[in-house]
N, C-alpha and C. Protein backbone atom coordinates (compact mmCIF):
# COMPACT_ATOMS: atom_id res chain seq x y z
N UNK A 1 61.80 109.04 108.48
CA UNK A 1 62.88 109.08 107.52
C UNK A 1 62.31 109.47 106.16
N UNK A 2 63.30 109.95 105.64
CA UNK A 2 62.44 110.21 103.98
C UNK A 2 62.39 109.17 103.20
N UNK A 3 61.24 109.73 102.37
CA UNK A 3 60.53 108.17 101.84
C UNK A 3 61.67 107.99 101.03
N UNK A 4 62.09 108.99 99.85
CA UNK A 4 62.78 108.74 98.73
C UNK A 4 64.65 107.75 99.36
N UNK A 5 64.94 108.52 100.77
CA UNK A 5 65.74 107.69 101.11
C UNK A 5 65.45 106.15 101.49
N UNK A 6 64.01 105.65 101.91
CA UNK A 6 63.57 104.46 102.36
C UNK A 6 63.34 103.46 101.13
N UNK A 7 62.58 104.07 99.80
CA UNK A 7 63.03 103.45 98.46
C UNK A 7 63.91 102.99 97.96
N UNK A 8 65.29 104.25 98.16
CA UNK A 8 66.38 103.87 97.52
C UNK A 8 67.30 102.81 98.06
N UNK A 9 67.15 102.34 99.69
CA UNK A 9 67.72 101.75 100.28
C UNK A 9 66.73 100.77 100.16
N UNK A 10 65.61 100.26 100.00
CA UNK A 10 64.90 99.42 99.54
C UNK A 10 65.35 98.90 98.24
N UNK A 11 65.91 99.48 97.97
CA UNK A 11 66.52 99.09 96.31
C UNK A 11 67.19 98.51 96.01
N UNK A 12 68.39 99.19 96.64
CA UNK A 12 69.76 98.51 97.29
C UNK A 12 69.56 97.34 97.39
N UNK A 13 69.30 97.03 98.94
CA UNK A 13 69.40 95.57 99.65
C UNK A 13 68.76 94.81 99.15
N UNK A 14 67.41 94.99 97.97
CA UNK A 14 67.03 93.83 97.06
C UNK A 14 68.25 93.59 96.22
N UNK A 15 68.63 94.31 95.69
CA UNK A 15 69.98 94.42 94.17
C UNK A 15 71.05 93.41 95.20
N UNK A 16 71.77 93.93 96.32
CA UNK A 16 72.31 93.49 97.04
C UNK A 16 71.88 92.15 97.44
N UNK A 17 70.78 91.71 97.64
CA UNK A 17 70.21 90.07 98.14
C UNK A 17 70.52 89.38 96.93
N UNK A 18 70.25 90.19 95.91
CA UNK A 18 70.15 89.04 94.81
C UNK A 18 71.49 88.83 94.43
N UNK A 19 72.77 89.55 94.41
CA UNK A 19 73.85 89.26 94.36
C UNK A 19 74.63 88.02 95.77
N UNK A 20 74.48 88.84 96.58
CA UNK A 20 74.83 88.24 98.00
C UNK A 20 74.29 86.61 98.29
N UNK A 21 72.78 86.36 98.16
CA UNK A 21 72.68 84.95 98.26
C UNK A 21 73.45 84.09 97.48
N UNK A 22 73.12 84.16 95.99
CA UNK A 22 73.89 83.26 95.12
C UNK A 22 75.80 83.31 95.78
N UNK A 23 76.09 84.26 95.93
CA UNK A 23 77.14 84.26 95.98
C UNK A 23 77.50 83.37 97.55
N UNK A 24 76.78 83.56 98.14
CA UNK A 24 77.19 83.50 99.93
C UNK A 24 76.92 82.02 99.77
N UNK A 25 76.09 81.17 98.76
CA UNK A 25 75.81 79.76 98.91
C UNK A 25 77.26 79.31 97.83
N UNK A 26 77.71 79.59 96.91
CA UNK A 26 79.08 79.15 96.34
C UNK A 26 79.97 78.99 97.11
N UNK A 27 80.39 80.09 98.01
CA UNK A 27 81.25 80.05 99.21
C UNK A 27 81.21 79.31 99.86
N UNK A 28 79.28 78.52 100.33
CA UNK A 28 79.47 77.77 100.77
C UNK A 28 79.93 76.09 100.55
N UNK A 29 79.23 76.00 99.27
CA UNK A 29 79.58 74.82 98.60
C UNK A 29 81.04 74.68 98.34
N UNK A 30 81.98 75.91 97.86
CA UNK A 30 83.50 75.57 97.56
C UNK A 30 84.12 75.33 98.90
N UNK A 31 83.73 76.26 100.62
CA UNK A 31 84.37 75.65 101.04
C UNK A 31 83.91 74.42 102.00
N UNK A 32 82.65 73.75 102.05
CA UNK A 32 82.40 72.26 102.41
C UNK A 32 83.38 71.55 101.21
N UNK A 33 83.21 71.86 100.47
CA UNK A 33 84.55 70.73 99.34
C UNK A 33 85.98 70.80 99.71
N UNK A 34 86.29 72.01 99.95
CA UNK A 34 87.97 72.76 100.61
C UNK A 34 87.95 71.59 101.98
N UNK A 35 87.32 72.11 102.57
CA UNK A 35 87.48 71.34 104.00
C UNK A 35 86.98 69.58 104.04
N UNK A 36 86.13 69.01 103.17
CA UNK A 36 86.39 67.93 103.13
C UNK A 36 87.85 67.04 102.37
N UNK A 37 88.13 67.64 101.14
CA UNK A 37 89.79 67.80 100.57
C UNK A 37 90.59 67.96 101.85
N UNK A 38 90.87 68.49 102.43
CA UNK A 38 91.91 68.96 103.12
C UNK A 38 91.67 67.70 104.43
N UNK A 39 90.20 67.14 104.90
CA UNK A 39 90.41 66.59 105.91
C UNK A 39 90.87 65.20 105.29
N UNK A 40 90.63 64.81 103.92
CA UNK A 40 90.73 63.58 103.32
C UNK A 40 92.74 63.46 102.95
N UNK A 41 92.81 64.90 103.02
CA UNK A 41 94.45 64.47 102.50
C UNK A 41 95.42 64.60 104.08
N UNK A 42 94.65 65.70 104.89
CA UNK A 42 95.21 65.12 106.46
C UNK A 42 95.14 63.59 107.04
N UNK A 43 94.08 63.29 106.51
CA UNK A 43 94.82 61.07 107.21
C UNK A 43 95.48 60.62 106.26
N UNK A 44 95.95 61.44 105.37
CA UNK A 44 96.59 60.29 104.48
C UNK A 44 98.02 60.80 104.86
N UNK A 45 98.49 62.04 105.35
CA UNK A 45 99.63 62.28 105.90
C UNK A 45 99.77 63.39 106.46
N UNK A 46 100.39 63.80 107.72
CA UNK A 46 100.52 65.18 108.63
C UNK A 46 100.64 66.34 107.95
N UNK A 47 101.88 66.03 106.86
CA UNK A 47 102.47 67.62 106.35
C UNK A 47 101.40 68.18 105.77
N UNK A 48 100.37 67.31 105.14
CA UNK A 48 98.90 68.32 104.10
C UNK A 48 98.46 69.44 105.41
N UNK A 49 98.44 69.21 107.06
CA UNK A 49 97.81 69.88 107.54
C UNK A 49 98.87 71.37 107.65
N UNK A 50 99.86 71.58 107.24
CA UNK A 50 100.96 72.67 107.00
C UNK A 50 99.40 73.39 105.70
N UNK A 51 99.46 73.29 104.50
CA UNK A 51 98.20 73.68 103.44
C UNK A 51 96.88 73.93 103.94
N UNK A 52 96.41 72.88 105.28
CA UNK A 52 95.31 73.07 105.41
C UNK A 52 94.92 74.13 106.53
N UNK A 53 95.84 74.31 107.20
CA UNK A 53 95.78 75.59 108.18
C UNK A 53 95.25 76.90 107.56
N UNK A 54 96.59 77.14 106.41
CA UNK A 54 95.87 78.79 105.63
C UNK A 54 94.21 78.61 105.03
N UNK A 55 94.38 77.29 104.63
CA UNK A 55 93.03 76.62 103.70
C UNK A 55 91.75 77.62 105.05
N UNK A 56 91.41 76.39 105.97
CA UNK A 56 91.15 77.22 106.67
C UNK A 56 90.62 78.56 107.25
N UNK A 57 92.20 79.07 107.63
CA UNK A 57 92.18 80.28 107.92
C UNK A 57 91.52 81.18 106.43
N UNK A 58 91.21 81.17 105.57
CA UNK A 58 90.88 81.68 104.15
C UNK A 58 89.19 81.37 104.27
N UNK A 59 88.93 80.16 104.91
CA UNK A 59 87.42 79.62 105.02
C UNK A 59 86.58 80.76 105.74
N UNK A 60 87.70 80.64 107.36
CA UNK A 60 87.09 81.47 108.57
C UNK A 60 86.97 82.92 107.86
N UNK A 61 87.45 83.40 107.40
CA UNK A 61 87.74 84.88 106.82
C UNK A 61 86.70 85.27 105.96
N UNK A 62 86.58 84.36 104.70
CA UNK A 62 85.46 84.51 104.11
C UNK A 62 84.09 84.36 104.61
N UNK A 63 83.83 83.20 105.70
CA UNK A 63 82.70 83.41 106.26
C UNK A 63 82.57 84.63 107.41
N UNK A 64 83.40 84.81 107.75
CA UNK A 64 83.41 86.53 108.82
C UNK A 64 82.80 87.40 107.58
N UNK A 65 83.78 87.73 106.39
CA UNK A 65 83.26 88.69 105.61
C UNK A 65 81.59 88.48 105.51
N UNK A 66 81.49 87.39 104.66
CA UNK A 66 80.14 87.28 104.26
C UNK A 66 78.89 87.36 105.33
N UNK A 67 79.24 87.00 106.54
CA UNK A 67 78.36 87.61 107.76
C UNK A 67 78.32 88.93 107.94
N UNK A 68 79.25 89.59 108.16
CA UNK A 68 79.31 90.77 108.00
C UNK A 68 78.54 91.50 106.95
N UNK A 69 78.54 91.08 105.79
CA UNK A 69 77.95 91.75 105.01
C UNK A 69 76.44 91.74 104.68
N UNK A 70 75.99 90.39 105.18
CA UNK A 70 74.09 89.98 105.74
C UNK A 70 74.12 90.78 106.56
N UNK A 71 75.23 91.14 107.61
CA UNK A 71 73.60 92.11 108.79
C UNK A 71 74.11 93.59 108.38
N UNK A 72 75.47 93.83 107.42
CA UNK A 72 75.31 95.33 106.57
C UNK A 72 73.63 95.61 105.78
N UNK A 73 73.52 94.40 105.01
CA UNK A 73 72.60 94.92 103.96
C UNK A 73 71.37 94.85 104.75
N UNK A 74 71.12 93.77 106.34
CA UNK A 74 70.01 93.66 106.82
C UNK A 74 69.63 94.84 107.68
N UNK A 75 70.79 95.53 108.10
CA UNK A 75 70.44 96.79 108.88
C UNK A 75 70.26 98.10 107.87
N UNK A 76 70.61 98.18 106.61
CA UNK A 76 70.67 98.90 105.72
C UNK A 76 68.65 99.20 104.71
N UNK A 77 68.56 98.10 105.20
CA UNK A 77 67.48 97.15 104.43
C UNK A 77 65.81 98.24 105.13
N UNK A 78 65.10 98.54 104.76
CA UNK A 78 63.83 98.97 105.80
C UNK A 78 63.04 98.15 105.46
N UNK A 79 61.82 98.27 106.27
CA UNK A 79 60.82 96.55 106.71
C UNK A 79 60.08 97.37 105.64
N UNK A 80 59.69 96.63 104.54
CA UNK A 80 58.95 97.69 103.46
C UNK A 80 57.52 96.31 103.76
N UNK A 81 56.27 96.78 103.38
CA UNK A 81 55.20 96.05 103.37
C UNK A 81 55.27 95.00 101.84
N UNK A 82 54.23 94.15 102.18
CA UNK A 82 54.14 93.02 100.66
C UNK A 82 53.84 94.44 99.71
N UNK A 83 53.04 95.07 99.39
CA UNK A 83 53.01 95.58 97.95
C UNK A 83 54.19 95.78 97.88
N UNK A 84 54.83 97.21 98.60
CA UNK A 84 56.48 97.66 98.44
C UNK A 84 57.13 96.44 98.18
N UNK A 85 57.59 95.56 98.96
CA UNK A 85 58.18 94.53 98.65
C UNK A 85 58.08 93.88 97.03
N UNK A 86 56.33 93.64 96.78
CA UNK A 86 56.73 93.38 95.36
C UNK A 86 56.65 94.72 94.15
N UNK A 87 57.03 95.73 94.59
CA UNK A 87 57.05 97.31 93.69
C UNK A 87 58.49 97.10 93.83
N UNK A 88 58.92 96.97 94.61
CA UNK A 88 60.88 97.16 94.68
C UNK A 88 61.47 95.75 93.92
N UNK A 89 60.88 94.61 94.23
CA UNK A 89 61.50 93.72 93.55
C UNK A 89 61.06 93.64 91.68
N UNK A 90 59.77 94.12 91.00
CA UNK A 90 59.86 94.78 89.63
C UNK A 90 60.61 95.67 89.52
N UNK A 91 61.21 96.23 90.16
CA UNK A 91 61.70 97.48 90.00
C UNK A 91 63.50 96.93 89.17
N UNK A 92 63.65 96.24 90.57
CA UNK A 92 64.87 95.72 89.94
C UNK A 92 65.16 94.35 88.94
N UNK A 93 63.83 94.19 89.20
CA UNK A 93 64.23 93.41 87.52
C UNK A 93 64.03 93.92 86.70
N UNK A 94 63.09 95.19 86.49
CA UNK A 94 63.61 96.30 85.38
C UNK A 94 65.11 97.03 85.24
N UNK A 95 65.38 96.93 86.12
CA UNK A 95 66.69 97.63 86.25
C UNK A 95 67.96 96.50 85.83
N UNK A 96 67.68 95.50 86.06
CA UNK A 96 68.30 94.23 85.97
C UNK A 96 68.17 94.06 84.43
N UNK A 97 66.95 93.82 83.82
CA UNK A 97 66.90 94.25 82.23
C UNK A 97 67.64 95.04 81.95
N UNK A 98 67.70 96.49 82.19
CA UNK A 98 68.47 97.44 81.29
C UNK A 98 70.02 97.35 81.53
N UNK A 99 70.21 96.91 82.62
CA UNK A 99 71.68 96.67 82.61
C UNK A 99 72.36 95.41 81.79
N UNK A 100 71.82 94.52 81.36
CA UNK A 100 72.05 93.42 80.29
C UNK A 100 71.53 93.86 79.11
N UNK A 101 70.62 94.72 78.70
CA UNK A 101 70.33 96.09 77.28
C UNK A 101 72.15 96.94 77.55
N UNK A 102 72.24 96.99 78.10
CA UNK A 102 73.71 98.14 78.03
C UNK A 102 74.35 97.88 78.78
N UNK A 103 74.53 96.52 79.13
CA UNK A 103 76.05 95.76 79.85
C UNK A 103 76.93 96.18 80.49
N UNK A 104 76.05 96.47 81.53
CA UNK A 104 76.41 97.33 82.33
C UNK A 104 76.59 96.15 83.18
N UNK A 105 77.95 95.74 84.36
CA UNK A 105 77.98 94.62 85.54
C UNK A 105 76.99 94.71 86.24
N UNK A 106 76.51 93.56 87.25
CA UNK A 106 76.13 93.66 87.87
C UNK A 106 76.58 94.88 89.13
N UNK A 107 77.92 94.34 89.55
CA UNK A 107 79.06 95.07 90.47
C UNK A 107 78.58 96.24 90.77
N UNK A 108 78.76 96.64 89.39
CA UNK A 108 78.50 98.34 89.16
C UNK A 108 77.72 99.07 89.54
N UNK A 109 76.34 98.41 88.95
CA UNK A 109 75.12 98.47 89.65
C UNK A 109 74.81 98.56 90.97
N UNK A 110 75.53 97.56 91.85
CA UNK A 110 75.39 97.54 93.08
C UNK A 110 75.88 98.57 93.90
N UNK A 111 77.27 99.04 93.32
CA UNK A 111 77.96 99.76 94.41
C UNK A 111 77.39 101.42 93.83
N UNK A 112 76.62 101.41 92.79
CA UNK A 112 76.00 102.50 92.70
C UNK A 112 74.68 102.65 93.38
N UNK A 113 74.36 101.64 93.64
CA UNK A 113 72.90 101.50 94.53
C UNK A 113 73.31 102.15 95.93
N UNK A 114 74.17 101.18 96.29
CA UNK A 114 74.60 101.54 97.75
C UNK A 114 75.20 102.95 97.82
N UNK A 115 75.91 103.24 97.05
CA UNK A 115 76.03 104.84 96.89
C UNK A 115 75.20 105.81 97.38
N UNK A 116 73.70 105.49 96.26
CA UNK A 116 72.94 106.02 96.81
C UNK A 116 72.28 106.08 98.02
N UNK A 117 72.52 104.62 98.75
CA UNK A 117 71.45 104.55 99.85
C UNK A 117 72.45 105.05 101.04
N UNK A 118 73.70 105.37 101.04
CA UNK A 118 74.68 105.87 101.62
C UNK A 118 74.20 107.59 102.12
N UNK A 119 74.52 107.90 100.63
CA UNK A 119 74.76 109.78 100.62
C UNK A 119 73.62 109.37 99.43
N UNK A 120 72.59 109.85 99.68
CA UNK A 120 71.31 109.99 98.80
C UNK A 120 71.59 111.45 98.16
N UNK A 121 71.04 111.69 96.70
CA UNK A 121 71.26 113.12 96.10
C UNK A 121 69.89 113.27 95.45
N UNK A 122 69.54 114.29 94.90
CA UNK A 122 68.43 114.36 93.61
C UNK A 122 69.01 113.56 92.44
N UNK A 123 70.44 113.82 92.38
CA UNK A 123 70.91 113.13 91.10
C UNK A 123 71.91 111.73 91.15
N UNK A 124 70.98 111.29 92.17
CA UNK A 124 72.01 109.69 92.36
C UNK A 124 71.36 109.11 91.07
N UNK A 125 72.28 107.97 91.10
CA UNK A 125 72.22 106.76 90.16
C UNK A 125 70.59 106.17 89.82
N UNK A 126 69.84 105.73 90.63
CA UNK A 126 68.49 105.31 90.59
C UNK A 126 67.52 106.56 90.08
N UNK A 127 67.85 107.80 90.40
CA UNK A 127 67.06 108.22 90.23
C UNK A 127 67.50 108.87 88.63
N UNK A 128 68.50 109.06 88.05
CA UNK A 128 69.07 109.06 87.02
C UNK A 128 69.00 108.30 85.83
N UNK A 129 68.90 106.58 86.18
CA UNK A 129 67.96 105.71 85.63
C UNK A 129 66.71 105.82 85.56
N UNK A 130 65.87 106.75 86.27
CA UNK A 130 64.54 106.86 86.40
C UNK A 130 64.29 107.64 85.16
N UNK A 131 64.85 108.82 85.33
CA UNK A 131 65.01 110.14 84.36
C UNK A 131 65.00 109.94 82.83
N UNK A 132 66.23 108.81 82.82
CA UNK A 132 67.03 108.54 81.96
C UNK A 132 65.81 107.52 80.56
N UNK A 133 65.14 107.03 81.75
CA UNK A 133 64.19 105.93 80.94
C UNK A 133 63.13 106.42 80.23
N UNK A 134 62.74 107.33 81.13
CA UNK A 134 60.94 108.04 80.47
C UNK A 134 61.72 109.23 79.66
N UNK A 135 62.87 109.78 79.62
CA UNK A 135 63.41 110.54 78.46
C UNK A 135 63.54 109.50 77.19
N UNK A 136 64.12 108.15 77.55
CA UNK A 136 63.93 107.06 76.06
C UNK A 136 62.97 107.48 75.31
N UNK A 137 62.06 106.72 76.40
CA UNK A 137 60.97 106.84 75.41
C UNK A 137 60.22 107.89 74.82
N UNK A 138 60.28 109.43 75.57
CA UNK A 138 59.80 110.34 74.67
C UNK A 138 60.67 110.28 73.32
N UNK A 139 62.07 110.64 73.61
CA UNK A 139 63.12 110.91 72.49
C UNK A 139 62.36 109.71 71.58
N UNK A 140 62.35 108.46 71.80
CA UNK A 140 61.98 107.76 70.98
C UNK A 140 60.62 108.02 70.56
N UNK A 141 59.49 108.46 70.75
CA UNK A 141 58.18 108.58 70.36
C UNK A 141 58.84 109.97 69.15
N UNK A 142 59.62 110.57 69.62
CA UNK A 142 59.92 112.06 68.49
C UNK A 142 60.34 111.62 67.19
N UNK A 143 61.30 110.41 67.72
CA UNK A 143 62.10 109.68 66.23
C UNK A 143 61.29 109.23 65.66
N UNK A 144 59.82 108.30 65.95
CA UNK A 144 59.12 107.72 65.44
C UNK A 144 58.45 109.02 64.66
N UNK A 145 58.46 109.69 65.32
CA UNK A 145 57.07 110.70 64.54
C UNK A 145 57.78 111.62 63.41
N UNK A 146 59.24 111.94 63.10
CA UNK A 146 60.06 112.14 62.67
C UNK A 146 60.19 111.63 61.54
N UNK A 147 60.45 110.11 61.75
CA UNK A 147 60.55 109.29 60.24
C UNK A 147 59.05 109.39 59.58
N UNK A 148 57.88 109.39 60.08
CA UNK A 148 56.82 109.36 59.89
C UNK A 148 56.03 110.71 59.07
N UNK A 149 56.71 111.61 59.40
CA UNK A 149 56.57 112.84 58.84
C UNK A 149 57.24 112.93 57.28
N UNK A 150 58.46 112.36 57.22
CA UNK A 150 59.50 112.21 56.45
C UNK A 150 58.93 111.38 55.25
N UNK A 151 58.29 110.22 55.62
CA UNK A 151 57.84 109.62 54.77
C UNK A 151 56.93 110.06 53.37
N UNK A 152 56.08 111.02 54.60
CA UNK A 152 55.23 111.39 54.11
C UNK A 152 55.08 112.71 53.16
């Protein structure tokens, strides 16, 4: 497979883990609380179980989704080695930096990742951020040398 596609989907499913865990353990904590509520107000009288059915049915649903979406990102995911592993995870906490520099969502981020690891381009998103960064800093080394000239 191509490497640049094995990176970018390496990219992804880190960006993706780090959203997905936090999130997939809230789900779990709100609904162990849902379903202990609901079993505490079923002995106290029948009709709560009319509420606790959809309750429920809303539990089962969300945990289908959220399974579903672990073995999306786990089949999506390639077995990268420990260095890769820790080159992709700096990676996105650089990337994770610049998106709180220019407030940018998380969301956004993500479904542009997966974008890429979808339909890969020369000019996807990651690699656009790539571009985008080492142009900063020249542009910025010009401004510096700019005022510096000016001064002088």
């Amino acid at each position: 497979m191509n490497s640049s596609l094995l990176a970018i989907r390496a990219i992804a499913s880190e960006f993706a883990n780090r959203i997905y865990k936090p999130f997939g353990l809230i789900v779990a904590i709100v609904s162990l609380i849902l379903i202990v509520i609901m079993i505490w107000l079923i002995t106290m009288s029948a009709w709560w179980l009319l509420l606790a059915i959809p309750v429920f049915m809303l539990i089962i649903v969300a945990i289908l989704l959220l399974t579903i979406a672990g073995v999306v990102i786990r089949l999506v995911s390639p077995k990268p080695t420990k260095i890769q592993k820790k080159q992709v995870s700096d990676f996105v906490d650089k990337l994770q930096r610049l998106s709180e520099v220019t407030a940018t969502p998380k969301i956004f981020l993500l479904f542009r990742s997966i974008k890429d690891a979808v339909s890969p381009s020369k000019t996807g998103y990651v690699q656009s951020v790539i571009t985008d960064s080492t142009s900063l800093q020249k542009d910025f080394k010009e401004i510096l040398a700019s005022f510096s000239r000016k001064q002088l």
